[in-house]
Protein backbone atom coordinates (compact mmCIF):
# COMPACT_ATOMS: atom_id res chain seq x y z
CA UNK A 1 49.71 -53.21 65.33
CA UNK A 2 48.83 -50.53 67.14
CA UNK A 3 45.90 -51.35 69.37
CA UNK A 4 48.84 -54.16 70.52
CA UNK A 5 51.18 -51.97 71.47
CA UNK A 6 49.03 -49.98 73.71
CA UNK A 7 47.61 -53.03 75.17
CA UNK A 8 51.36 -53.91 76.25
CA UNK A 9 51.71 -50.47 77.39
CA UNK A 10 47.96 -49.61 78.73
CA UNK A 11 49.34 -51.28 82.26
CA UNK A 12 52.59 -48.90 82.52
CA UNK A 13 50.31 -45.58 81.57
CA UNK A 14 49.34 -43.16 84.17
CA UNK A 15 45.43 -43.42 85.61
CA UNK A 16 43.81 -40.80 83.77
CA UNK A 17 45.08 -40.68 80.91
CA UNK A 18 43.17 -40.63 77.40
CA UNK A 19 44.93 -41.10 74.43
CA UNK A 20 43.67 -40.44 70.66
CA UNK A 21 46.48 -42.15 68.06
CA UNK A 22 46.29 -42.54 64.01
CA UNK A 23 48.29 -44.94 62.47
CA UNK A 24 50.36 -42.97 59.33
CA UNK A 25 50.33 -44.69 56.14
CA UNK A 26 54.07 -44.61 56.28
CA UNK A 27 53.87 -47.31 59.17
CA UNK A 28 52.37 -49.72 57.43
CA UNK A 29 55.90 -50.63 56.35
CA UNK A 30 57.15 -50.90 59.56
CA UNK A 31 56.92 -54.27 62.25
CA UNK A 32 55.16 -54.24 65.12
CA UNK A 33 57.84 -54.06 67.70
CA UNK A 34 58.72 -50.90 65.59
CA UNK A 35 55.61 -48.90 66.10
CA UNK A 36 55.38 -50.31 69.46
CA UNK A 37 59.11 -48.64 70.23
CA UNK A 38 57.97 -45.55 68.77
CA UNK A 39 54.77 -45.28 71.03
CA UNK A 40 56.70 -45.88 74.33
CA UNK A 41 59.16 -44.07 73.25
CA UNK A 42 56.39 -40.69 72.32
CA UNK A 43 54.53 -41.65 75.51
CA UNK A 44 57.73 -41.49 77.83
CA UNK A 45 58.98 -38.52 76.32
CA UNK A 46 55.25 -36.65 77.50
CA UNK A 47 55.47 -38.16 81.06
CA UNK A 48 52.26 -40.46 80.41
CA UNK A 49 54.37 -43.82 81.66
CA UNK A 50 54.36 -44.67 85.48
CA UNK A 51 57.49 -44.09 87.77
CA UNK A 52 58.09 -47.99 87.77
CA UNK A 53 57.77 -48.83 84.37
CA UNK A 54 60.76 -50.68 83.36
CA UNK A 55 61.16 -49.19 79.98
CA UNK A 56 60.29 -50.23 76.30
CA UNK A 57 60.72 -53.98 76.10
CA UNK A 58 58.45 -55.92 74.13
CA UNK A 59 59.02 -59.32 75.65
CA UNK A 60 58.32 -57.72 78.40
CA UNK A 61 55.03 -59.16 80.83
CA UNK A 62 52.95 -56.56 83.13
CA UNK A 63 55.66 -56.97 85.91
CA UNK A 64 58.67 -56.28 83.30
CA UNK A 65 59.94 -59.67 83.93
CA UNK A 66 61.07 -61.27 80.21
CA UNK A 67 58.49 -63.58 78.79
CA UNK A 68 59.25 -66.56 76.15
């Protein structure tokens, strides 16, 4: 769950960055749009997203256009 949401996010990041993440146990419970919310979410909050990132959307493709 979480490699995939930093593989939808890995083309918004800034160049540079390097990233260590642990999965808690208490996520386990949660979906995968979930943990993907809460990683853009952590990642905006720190300034690590690019200027034109279009915001947390999980349906979302690398140009923030809506995919099927």
């Amino acid at each position: 769950m979480m490699r995939e949401a930093f593989r939808r996010l890995l083309p918004w990041m800034r160049d540079g960055v390097w990233i260590i993440a642990s999965l808690r146990e208490s996520a386990l419970e949660k979906s995968s749009v979930d943990v993907y919310m809460d990683i853009a979410r952590s990642l905006k909050r720190r300034g690590l997203m690019r200027q034109d990132w279009p915001g947390p959307d999980w349906n979302a493709d690398k140009a923030g256009r809506k995919c099927a």
